[in-house]
C-alpha atoms as a PDB file:
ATOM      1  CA  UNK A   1     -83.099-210.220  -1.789  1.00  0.00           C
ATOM      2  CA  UNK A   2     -79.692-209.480  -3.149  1.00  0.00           C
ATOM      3  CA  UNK A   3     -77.828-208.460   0.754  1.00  0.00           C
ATOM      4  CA  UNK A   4     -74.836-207.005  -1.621  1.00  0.00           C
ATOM      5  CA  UNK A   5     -76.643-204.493  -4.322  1.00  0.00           C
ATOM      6  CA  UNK A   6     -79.719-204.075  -1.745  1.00  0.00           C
ATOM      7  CA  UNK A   7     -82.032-205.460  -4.585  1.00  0.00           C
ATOM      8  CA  UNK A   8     -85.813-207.002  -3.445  1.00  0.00           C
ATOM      9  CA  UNK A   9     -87.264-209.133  -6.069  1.00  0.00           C
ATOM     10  CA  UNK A  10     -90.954-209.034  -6.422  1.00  0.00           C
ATOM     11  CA  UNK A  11     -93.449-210.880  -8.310  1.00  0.00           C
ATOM     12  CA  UNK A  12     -95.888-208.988  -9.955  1.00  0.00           C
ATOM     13  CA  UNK A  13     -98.484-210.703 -12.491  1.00  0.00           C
ATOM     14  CA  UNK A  14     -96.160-210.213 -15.694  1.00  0.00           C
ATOM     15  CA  UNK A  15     -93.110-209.044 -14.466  1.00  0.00           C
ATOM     16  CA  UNK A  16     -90.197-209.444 -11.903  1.00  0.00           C
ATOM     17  CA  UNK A  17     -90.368-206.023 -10.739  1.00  0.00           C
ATOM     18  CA  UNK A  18     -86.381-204.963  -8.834  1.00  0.00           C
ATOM     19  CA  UNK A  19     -86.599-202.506  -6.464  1.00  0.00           C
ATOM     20  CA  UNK A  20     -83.589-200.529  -4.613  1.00  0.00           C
ATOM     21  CA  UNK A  21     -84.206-201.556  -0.721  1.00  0.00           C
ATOM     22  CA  UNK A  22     -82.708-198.247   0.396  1.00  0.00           C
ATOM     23  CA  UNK A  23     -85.077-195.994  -1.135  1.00  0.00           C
ATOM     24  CA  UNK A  24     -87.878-198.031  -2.401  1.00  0.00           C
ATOM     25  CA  UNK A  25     -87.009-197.188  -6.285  1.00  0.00           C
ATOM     26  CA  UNK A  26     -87.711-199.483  -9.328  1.00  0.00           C
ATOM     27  CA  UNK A  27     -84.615-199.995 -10.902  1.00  0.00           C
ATOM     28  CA  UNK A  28     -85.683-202.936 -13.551  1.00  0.00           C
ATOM     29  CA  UNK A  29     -88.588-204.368 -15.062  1.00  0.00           C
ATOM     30  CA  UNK A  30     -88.136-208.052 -16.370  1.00  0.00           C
ATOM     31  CA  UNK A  31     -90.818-209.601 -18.503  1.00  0.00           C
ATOM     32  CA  UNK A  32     -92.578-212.749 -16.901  1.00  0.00           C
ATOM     33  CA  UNK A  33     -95.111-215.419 -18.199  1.00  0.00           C
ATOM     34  CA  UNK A  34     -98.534-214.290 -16.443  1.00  0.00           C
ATOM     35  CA  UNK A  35     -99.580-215.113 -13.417  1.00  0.00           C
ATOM     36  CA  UNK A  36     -95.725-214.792 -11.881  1.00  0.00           C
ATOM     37  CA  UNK A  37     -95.804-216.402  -8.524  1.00  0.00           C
ATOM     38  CA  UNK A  38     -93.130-216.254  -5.761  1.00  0.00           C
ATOM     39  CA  UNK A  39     -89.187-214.818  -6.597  1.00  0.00           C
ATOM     40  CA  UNK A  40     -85.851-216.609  -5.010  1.00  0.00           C
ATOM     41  CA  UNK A  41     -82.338-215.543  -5.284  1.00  0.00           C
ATOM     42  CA  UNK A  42     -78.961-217.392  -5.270  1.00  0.00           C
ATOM     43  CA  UNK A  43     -76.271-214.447  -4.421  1.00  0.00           C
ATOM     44  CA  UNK A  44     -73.580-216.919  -5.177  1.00  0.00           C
ATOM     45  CA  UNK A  45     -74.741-217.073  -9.069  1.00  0.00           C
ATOM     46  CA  UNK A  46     -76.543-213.791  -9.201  1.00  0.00           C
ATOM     47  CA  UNK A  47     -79.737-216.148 -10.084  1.00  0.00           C
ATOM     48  CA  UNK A  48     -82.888-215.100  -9.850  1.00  0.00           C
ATOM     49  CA  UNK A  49     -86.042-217.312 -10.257  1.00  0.00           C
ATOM     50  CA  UNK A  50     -89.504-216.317 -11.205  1.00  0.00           C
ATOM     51  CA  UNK A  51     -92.230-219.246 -10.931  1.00  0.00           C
ATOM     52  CA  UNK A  52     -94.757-218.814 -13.394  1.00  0.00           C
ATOM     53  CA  UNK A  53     -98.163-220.620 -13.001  1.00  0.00           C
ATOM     54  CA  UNK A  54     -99.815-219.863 -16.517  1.00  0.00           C
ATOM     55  CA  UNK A  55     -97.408-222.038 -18.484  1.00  0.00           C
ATOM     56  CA  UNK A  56     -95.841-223.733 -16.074  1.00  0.00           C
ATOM     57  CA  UNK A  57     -92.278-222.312 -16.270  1.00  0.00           C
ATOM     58  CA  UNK A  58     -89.686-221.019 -14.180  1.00  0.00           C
ATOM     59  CA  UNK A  59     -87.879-218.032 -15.549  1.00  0.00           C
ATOM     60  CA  UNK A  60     -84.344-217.400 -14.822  1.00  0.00           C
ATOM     61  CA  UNK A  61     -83.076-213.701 -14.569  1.00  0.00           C
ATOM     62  CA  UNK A  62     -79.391-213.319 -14.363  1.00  0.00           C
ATOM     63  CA  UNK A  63     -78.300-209.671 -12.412  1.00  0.00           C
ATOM     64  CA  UNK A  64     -76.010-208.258 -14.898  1.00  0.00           C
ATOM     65  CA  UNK A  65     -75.393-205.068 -12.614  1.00  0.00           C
ATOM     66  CA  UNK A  66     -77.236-203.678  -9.642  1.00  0.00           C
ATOM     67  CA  UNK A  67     -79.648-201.862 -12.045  1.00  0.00           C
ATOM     68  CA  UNK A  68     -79.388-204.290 -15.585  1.00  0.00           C
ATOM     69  CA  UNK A  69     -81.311-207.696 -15.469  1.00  0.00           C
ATOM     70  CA  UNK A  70     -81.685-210.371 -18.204  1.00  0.00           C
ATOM     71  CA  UNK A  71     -83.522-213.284 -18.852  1.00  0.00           C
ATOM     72  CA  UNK A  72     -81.124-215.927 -18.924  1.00  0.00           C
ATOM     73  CA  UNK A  73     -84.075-219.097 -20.191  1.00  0.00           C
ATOM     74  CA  UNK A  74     -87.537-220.380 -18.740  1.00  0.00           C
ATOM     75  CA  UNK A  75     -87.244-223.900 -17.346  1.00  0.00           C
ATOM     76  CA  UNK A  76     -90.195-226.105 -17.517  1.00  0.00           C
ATOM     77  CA  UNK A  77     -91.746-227.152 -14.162  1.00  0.00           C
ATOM     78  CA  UNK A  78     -94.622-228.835 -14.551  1.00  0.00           C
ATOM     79  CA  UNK A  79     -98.374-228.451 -13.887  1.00  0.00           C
ATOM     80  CA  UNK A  80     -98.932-226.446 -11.029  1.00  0.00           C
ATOM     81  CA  UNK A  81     -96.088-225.203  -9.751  1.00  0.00           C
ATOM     82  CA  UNK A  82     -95.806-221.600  -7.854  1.00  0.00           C
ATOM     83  CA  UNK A  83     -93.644-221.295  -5.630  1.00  0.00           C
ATOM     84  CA  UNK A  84     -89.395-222.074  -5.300  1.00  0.00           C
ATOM     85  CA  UNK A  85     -86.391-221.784  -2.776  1.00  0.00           C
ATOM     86  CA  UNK A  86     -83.007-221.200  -3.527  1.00  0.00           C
ATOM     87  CA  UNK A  87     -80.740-224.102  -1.791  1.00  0.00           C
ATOM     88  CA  UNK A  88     -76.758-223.800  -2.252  1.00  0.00           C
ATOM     89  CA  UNK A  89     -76.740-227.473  -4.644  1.00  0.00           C
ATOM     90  CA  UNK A  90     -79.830-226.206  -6.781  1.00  0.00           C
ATOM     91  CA  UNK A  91     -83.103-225.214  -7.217  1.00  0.00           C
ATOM     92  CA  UNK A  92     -86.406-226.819  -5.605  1.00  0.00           C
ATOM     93  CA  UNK A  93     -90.279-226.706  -7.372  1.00  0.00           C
ATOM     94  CA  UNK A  94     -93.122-228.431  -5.622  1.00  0.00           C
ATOM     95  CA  UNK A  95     -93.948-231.338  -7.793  1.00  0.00           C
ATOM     96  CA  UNK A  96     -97.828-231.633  -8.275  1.00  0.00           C
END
């Protein structure tokens, strides 16, 4: 979750789906490889990470504005790999 702009980020099959926390509204829609896994967010780069298990790719989403998302690029991970945290250095997969 983005504590600043009140943003959740969820993972839904295709898509990172942003939603306002205050009043449960969809504000963005980003396109995700299938089978989109677990979200994490670095407030400090406005990063947000989408692990993808169909192809094995992490997708990063920068937050443009509270309510405008892009895809920044989709960073292989390797076989296997769902779920990520956010650490202040970088950016940890499970390695299968």
């Amino acid at each position: 979750m983005d504590n600043a702009t009140r943003r959740l980020f969820m993972a839904c099959d295709t898509e990172m789906v942003v939603v306002n926390a205050d009043n449960g509204g969809v504000v963005a829609r980003v396109r995700v490889p299938s089978r989109a896994d677990e979200n994490a967010f670095d407030p400090g780069t406005k990063l947000a990470f989408n692990a993808n298990r169909a192809d094995s790719t992490m997708t990063v989403v920068h937050e443009d504005t509270p309510d405008k998302f892009s895809v920044v690029e989709k960073v292989p991970t390797g076989s296997g790999a769902r779920t990520c945290a956010v650490d202040e250095g970088y950016l940890v997969t499970k390695d299968t």
